[in-house]
Protein backbone atom coordinates (compact mmCIF):
# COMPACT_ATOMS: atom_id res chain seq x y z
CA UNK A 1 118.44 129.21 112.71
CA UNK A 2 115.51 127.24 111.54
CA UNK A 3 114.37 124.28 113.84
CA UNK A 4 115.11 120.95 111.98
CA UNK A 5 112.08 119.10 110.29
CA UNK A 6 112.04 115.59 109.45
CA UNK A 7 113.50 114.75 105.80
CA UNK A 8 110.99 114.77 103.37
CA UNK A 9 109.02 111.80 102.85
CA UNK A 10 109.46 110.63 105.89
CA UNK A 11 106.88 110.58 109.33
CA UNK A 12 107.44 110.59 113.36
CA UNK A 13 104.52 108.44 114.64
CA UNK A 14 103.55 109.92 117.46
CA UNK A 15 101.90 107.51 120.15
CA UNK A 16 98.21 107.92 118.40
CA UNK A 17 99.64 106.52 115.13
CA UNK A 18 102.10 104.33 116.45
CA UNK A 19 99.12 102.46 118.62
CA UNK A 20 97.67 102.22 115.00
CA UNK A 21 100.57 100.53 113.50
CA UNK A 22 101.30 98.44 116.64
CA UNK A 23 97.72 97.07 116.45
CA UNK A 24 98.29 96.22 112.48
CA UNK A 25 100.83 94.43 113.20
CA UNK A 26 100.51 92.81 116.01
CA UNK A 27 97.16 91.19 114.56
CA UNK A 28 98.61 90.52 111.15
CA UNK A 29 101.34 88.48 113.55
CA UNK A 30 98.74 86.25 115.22
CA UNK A 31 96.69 85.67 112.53
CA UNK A 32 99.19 84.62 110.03
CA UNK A 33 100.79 82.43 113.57
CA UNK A 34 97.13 80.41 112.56
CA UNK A 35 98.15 79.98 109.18
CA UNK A 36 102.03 78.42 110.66
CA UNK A 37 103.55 81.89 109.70
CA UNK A 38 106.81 82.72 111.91
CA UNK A 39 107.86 85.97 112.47
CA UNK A 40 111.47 86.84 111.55
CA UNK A 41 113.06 89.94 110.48
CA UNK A 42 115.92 90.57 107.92
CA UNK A 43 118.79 93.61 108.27
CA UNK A 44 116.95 96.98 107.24
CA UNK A 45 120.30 97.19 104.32
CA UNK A 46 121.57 94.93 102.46
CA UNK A 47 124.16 94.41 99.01
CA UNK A 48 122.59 96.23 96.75
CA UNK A 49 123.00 93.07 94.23
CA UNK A 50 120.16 91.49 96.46
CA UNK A 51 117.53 93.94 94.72
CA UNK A 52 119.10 94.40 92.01
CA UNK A 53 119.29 90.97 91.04
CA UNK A 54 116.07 90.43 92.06
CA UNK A 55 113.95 93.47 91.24
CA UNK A 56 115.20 93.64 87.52
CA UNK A 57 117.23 96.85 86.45
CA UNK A 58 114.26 97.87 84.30
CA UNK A 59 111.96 98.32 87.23
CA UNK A 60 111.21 101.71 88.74
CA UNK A 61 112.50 100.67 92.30
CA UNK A 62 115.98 99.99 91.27
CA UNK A 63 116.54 102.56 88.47
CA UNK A 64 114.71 105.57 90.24
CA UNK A 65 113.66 104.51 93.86
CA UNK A 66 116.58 102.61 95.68
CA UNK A 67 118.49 104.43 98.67
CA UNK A 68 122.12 103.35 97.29
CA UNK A 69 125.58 104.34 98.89
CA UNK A 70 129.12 103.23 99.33
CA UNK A 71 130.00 102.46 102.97
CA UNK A 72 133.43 102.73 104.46
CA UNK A 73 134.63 99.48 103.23
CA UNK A 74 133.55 100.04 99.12
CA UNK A 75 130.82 98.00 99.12
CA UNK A 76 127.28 99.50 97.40
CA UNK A 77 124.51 99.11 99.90
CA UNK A 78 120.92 99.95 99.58
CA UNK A 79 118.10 100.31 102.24
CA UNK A 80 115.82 97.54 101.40
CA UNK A 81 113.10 99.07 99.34
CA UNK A 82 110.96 95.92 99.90
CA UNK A 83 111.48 92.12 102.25
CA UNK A 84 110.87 89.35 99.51
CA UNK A 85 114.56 89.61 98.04
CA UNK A 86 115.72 89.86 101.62
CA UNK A 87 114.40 86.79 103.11
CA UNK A 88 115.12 84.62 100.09
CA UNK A 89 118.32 85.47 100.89
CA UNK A 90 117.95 84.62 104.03
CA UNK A 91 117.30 81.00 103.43
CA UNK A 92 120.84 80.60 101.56
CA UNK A 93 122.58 82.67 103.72
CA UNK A 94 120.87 79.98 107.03
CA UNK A 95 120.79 77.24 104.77
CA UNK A 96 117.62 76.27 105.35
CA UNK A 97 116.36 74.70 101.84
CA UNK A 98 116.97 71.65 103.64
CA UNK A 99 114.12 72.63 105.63
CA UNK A 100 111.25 73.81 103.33
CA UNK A 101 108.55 74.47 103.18
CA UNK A 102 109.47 77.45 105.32
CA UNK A 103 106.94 80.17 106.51
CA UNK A 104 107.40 83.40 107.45
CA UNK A 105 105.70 86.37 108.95
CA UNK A 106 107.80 89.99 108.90
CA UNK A 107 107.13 93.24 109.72
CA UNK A 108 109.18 96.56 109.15
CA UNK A 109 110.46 99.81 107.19
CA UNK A 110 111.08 99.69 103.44
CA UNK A 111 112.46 102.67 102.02
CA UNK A 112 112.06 104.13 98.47
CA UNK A 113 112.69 108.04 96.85
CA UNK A 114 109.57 108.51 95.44
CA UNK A 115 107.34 111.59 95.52
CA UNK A 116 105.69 111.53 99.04
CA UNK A 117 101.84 111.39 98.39
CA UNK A 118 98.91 110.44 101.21
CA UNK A 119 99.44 106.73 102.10
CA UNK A 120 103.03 106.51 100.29
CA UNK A 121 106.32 107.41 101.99
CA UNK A 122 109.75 107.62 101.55
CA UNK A 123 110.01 105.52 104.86
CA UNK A 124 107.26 103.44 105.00
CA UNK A 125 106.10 99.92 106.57
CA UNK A 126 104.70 96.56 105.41
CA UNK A 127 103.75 93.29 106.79
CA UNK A 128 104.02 90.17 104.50
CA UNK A 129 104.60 86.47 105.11
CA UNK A 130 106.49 84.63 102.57
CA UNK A 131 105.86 80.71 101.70
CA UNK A 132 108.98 79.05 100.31
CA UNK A 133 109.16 75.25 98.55
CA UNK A 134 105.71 75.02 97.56
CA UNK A 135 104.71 74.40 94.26
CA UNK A 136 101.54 73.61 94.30
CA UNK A 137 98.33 75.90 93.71
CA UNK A 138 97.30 75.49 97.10
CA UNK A 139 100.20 77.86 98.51
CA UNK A 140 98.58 80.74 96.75
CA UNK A 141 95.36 80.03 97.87
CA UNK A 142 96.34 79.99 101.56
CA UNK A 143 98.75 82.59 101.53
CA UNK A 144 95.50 84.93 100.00
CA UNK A 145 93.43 83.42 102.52
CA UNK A 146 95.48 84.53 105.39
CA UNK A 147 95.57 88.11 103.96
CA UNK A 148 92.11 87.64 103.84
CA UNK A 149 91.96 87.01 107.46
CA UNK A 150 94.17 89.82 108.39
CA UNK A 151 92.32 92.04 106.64
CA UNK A 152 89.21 90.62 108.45
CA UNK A 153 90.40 90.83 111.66
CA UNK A 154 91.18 94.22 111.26
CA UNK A 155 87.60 95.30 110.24
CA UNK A 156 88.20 96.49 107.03
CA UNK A 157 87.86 93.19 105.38
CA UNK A 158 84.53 94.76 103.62
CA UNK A 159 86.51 98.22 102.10
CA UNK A 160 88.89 96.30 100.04
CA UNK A 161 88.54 93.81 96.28
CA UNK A 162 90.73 90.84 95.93
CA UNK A 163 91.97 91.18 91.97
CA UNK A 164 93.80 88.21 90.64
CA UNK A 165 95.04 87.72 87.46
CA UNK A 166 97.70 84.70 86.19
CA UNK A 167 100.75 85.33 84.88
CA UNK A 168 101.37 81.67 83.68
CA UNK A 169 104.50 79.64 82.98
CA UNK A 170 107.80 80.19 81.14
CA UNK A 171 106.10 79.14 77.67
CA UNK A 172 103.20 81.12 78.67
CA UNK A 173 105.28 84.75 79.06
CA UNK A 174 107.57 84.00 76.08
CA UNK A 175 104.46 84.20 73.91
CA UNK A 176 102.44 86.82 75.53
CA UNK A 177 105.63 88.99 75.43
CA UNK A 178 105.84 88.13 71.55
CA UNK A 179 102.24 89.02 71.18
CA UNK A 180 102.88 92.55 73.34
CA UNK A 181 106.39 93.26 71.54
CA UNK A 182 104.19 93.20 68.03
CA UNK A 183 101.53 94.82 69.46
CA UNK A 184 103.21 97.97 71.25
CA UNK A 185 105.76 98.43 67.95
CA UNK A 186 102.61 99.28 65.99
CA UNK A 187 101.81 102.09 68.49
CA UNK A 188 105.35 102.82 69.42
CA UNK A 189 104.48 106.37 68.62
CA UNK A 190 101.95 106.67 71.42
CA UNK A 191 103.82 105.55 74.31
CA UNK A 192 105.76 107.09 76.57
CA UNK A 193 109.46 107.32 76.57
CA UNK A 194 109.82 105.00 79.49
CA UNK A 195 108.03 102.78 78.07
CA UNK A 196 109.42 102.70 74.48
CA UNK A 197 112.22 101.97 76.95
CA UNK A 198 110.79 99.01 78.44
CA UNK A 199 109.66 97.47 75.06
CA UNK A 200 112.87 95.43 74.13
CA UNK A 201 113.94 94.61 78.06
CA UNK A 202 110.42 93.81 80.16
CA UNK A 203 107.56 94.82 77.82
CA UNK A 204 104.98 93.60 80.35
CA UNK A 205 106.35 96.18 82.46
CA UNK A 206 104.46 98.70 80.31
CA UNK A 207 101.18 97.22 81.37
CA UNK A 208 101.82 99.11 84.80
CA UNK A 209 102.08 102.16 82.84
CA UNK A 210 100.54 104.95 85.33
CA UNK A 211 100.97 107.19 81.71
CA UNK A 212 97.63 108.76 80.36
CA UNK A 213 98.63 108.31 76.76
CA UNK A 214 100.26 104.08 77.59
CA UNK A 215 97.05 103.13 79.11
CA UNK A 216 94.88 104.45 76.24
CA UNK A 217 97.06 102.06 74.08
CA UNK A 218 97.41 99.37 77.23
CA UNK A 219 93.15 99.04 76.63
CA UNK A 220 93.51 97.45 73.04
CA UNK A 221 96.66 95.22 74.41
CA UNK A 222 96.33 91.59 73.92
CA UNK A 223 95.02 89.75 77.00
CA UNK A 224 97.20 87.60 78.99
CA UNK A 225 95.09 84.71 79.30
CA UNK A 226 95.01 83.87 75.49
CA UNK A 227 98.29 82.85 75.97
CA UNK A 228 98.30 80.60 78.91
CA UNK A 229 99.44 77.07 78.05
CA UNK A 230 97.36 74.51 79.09
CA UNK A 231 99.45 73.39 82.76
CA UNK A 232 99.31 77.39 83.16
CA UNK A 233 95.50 77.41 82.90
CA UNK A 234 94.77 74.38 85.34
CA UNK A 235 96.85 76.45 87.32
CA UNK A 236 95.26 79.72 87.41
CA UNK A 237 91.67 77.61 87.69
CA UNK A 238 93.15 75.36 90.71
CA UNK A 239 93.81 78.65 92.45
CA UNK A 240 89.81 80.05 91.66
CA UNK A 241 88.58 76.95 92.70
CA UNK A 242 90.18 76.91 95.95
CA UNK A 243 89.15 80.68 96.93
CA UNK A 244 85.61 79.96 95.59
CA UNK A 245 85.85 76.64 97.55
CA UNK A 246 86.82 79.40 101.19
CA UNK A 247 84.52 81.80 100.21
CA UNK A 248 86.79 84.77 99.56
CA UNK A 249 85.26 86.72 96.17
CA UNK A 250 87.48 88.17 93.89
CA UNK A 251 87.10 89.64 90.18
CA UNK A 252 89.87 89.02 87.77
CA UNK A 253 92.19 91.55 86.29
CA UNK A 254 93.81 90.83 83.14
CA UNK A 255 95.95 93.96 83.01
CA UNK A 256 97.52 93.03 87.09
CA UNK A 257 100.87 92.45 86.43
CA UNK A 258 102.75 93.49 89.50
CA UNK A 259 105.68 95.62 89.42
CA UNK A 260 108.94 93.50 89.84
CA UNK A 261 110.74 90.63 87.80
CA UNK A 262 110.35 87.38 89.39
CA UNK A 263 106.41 86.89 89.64
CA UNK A 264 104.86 83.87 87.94
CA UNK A 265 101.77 82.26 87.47
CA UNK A 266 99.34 84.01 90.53
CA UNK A 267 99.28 87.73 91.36
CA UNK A 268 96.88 89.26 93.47
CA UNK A 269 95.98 92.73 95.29
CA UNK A 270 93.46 94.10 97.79
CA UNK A 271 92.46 97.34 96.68
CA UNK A 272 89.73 100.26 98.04
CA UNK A 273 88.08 102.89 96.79
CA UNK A 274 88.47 104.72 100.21
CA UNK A 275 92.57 106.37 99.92
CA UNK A 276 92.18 107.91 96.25
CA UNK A 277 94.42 106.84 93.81
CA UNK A 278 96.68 104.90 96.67
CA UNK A 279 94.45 102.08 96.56
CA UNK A 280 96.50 98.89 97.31
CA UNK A 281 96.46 98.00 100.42
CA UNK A 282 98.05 94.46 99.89
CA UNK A 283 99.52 92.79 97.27
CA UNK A 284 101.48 89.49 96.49
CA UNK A 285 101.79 86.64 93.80
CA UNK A 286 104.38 83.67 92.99
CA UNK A 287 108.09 83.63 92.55
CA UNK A 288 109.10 80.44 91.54
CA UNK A 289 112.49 81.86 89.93
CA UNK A 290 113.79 84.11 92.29
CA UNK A 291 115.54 81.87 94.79
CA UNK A 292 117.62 80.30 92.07
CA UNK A 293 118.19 83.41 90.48
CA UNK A 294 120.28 84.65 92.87
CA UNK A 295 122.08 81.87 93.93
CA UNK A 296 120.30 79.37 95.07
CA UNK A 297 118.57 76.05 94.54
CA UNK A 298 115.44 75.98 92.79
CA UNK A 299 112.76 77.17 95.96
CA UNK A 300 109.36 77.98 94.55
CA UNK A 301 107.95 80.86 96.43
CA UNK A 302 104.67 83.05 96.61
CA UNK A 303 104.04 85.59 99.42
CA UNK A 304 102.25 89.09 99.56
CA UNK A 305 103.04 92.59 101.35
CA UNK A 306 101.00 95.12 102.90
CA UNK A 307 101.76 98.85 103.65
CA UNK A 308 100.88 99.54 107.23
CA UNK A 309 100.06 102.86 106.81
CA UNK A 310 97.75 101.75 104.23
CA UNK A 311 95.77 100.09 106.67
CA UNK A 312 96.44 102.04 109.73
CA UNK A 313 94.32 104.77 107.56
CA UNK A 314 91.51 101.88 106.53
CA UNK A 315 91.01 101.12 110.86
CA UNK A 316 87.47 102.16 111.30
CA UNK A 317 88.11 102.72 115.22
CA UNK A 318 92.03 103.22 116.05
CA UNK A 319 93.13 101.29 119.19
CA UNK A 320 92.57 103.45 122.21
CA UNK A 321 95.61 103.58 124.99
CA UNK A 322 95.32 101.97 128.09
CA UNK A 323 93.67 103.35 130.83
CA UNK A 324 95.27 104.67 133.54
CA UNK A 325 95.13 103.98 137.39
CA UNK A 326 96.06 107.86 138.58
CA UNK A 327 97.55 108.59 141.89
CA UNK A 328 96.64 111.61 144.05
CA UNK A 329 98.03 111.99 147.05
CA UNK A 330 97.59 114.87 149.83
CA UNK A 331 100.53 115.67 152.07
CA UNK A 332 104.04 114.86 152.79
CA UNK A 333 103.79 111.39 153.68
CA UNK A 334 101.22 110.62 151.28
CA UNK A 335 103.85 112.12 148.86
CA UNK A 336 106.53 109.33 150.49
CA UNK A 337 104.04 106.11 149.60
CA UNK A 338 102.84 107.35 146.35
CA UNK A 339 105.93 105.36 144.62
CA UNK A 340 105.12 102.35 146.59
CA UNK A 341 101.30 102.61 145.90
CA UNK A 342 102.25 103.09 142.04
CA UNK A 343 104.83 100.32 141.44
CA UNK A 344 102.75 98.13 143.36
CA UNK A 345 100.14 98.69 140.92
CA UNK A 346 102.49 97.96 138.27
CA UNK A 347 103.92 94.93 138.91
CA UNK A 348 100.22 93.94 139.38
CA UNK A 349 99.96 94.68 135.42
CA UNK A 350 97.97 98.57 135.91
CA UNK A 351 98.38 101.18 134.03
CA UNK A 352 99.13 103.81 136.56
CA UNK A 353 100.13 107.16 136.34
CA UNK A 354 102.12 108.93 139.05
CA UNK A 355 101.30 113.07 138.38
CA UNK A 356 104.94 113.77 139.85
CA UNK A 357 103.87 117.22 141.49
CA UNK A 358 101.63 119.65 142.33
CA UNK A 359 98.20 120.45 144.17
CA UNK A 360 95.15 117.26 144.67
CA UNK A 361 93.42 120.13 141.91
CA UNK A 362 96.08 119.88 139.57
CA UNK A 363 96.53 116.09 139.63
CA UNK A 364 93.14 115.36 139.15
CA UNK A 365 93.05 118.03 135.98
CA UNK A 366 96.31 115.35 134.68
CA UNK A 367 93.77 112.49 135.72
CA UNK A 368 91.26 113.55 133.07
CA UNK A 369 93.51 114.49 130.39
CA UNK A 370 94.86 111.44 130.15
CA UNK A 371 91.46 109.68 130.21
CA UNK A 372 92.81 107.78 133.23
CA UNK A 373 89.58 105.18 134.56
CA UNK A 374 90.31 105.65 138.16
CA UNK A 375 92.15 108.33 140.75
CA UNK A 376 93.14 106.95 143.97
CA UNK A 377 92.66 109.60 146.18
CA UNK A 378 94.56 109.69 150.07
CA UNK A 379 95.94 111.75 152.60
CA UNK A 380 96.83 111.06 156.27
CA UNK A 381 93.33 110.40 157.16
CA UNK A 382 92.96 107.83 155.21
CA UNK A 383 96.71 106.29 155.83
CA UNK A 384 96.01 106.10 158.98
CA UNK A 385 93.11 104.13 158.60
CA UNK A 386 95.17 101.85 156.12
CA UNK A 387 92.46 103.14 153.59
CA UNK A 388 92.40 105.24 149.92
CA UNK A 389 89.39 106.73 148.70
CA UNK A 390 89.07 105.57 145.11
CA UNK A 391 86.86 107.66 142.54
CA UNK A 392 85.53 106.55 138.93
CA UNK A 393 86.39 109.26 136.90
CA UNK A 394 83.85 108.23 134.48
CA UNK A 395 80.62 108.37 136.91
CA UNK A 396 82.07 110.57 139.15
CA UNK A 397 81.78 107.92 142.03
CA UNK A 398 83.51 107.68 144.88
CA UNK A 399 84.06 105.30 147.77
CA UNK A 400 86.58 104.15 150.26
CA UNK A 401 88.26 100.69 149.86
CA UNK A 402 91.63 98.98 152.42
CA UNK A 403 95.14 99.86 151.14
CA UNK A 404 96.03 96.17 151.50
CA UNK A 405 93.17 95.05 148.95
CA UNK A 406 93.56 97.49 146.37
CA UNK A 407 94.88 95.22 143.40
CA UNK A 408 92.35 92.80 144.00
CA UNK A 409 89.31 95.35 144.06
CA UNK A 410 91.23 96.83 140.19
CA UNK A 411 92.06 93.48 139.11
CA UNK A 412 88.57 93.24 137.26
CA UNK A 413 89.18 96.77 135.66
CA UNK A 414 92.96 95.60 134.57
């Protein structure tokens, strides 16, 4: 019998990777905590109407990507294949649109069937904060700011591009999609059959053509910004102004459209040049409509999402483990205090490692494959003299310090 393998497209982090996503997200939490971003997490499945509502049914996710069963009791459930729908529908389910603005911070799996490629997985992770009952420019421009940060603090704010583009107002997208309707008819022989598809339900959709043969005829497409109506353009310039004002640089993008339904006015990604044709790292933009849309009151929203394994792969050092305290003791009763010694250490807030067995040869070889900082060393001898002869495994170093004032003498080394 074969041994069992993980499903395809999916990933056991082993503690090396997992450090690498903990540190993501654990600095994505306290830096969006500056910005008044709460962390808060939604089920991992949900009705599958939340997505589907949401997502369109033209969109890739929902018509080829969605994890979608019937559970015990006839209801259709999907595994979220992304958070935004999810916490919207959060705040009706809490009713908190009482409470807005609201702010949040998340961070989790996401699962899509798509075909597993470096940086893209069947189960995969994001961060994202979400900023719901502001209307105003000045929500996009902080929530791109505080990816900004993130990305900052994570030292790999240099390796990514910030590419905006506008996707304007109501007026603004019934007339672009009137200019792209006329446009794409006269090449409907050139495009792709998913995209001759597309042309009567979402035709902006076929601007995120990944097709060869759609993006030679995407090049010629009318540009978005022709068609922004004049509130739609103060806008889109509000939202320059204010990341000129911070200092973030960013190059706009007229063909960004984002993939799903509900975007308005601002979208935005982070891209690099450094994870081949995965390049987005982080991406986001406004969703004044999607609240309402399934259900709700009228809750302006914008927020962005980043893939963790993304930017696990982007960390130019990954976070090292602790450092151990390793014990190594000689003898029978140095055997009996080693658990003592240990969970003293412990509850002291060390690392320490306890080698469970073997010779003072074989516990130091443990010692240095672990990369532990210190070994403490004792036998009887040094028992009796209420004494443990503690060694720096990276010198080599060795001298004898009291039993009693061990924590204090590792407390700088903590």
């Amino acid at each position: 019998m074969a041994a069992l393998q993980p499903v395809r497209g999916t990933h056991d982090l082993m503690p090396g990777e997992f450090r690498a996503h903990l540190h993501v997200a654990e600095t994505a939490r306290a830096v969006a905590e500056r910005y008044g971003y709460h962390a808060m997490s939604t089920p991992i499945f949900e009705f599958t109407e939340v997505f589907q509502r949401t997502l369109g049914e033209t969109s890739d996710v929902v018509s080829k990507e969605m994890y979608t069963f019937t559970d015990r009791s006839g209801d259709s459930i999907t595994l979220r294949p992304e958070n935004t729908a999810g916490v919207c529908r959060a705040l009706i389910s809490a009713g908190m649109a009482q409470d807005l603005p609201c702010k949040f911070f998340y961070y989790g799996p996401m699962f899509r069937h798509e075909r597993p490629q470096k940086g893209r997985l069947r189960q995969f992770h994001q961060i994202g904060v979400e900023l719901l009952g502001v209307d105003k420019p000045l929500g996009d421009v902080e929530v791109i700011a505080c990816g900004a940060a993130i990305l900052d603090a994570l030292g790999i704010g240099d390796r990514v591009s910030l590419e905006i583009n506008s996707l304007g107002d109501a007026d603004s997208r019934r007339a672009y999609r009137e200019a792209l309707v006329a446009y794409f008819t006269s090449h409907l022989s050139a495009l792709s059959e998913d995209s001759r598809q597309r042309l009567d339900r979402n035709p902006l959709r076929i601007l995120d053509s990944k097709d060869e043969g759609d993006r030679r005829v995407i090049a010629g497409a009318p540009a978005f910004a022709a068609f922004l109506t004049p509130a739609a353009a103060s806008f889109r310039d509000t939202v320059q102004a204010g990341l000129t004002a911070l200092g973030i640089r960013f190059v706009v993008n007229e063909r960004l459209v984002r993939g799903l339904d509900y975007y308005c006015h601002t979208a935005f990604e982070f891209t690099t040049q450094m994870l081949g044709a995965q390049g987005t790292v982080m991406g986001g933009g406004r969703y004044d409509g999607l609240v309402a849309a399934m259900g709700g009151p009228p809750v302006p929203g914008v927020g962005w999402a980043a893939g963790v394994e993304r930017l696990a792969m982007l960390l130019a050092e990954p976070p090292r483990p602790r450092r151990a305290v390793a014990i190594v003791p000689i003898g029978t009763t140095a055997e009996a205090r080693a658990l003592e010694l240990a969970e003293r250490l412990r509850r002291s807030g060390h690392a320490c490692d306890l080698g469970y067995g073997g010779n003072a040869q074989k516990r130091m070889k443990r010692a240095n494959k672990i990369g532990a900082r210190f070994a403490l060393v004792f036998g009887d001898d040094e028992l009796a003299r209420g004494a443990v002869a503690l060694r720096d495994l990276d010198d080599g170093t060795q001298s004898e310090i009291p039993l009693d004032g061990i924590e204090a003498h590792l407390a700088a080394h903590r």
